[in-house]
Protein backbone atom coordinates (compact mmCIF):
# COMPACT_ATOMS: atom_id res chain seq x y z
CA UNK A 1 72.09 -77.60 54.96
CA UNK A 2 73.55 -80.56 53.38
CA UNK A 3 74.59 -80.72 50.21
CA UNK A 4 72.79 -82.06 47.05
CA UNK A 5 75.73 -83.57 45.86
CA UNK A 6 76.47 -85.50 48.62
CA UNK A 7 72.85 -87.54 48.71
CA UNK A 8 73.31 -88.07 44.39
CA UNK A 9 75.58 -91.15 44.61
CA UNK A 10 72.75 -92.57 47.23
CA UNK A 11 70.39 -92.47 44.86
CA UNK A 12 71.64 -93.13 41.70
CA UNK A 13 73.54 -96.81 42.69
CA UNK A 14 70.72 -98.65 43.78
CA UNK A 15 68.89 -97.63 40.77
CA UNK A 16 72.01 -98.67 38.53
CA UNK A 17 71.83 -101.80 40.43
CA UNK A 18 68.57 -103.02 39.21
CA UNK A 19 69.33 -104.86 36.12
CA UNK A 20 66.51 -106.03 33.66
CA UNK A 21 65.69 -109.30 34.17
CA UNK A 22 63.83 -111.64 31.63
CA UNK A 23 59.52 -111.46 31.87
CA UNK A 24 58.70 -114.76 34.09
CA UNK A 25 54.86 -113.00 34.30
CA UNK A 26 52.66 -111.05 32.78
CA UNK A 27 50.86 -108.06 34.69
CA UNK A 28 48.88 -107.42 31.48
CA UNK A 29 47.68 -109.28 28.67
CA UNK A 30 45.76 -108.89 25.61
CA UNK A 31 42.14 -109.59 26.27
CA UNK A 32 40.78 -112.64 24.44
CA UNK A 33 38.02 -112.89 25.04
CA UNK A 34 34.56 -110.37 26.61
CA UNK A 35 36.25 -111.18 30.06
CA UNK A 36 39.65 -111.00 31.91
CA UNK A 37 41.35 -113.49 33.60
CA UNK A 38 40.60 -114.33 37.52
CA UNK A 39 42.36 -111.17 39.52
CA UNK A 40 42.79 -109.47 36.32
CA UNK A 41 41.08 -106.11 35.49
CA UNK A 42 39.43 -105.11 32.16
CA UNK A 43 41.63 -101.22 30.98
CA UNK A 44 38.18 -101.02 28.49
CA UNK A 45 41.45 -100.70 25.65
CA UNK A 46 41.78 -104.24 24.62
CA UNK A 47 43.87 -105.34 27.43
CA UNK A 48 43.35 -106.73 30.81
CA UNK A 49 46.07 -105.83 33.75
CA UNK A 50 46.61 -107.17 37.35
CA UNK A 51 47.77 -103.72 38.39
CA UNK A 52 50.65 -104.74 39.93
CA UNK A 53 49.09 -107.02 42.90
CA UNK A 54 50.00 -110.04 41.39
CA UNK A 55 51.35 -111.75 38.54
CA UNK A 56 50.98 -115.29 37.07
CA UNK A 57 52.82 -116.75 34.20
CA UNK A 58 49.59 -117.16 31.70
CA UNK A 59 49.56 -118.52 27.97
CA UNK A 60 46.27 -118.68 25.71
CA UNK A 61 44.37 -121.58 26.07
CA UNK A 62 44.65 -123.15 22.27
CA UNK A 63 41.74 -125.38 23.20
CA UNK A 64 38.75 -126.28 25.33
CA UNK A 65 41.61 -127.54 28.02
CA UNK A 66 44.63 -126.58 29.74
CA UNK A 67 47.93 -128.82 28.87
CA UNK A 68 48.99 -130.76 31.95
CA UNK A 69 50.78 -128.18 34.77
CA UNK A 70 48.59 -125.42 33.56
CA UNK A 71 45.19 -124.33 34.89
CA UNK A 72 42.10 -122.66 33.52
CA UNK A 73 42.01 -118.93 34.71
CA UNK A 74 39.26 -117.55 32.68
CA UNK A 75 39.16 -115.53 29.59
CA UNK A 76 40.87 -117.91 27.33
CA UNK A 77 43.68 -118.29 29.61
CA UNK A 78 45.71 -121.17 31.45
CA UNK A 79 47.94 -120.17 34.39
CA UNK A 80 51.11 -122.21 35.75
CA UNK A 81 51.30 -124.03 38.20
């Protein structure tokens, strides 16, 4: 049998290895309107989430169109290109 010890250091690095990095994307946003996003799921609390398949950098669409390098995604949203 090989001791628990031994197999600790294994495991514990490459978790102390993974440093936070800033958010480039949202996997869930705030739901703004009575549907989610394209490839984004309705959690019935409010919020909408992509459940970890993908993730887009998104930001509220302040008007009827999307600023220039953004696109419409649905649900009040413009995505990056």
């Amino acid at each position: 049998m090989i001791n628990r010890m031994v197999w600790l250091p294994l495991i514990a690095v490459p978790m102390l290895s993974v440093s936070p990095s800033p958010a480039i994307a949202q996997r869930v946003v705030k739901k703004l309107t009575a549907e989610c996003p394209m490839g984004y799921t309705d959690l019935s609390n409010g919020k909408c989430s992509a459940l970890g398949l993908m993730s887009y950098t998104l930001r509220p669409a302040m008007d009827a169109n999307c600023p220039s390098g953004w696109n419409p995604m649905g649900g009040g949203y413009c995505r990056k290109d």
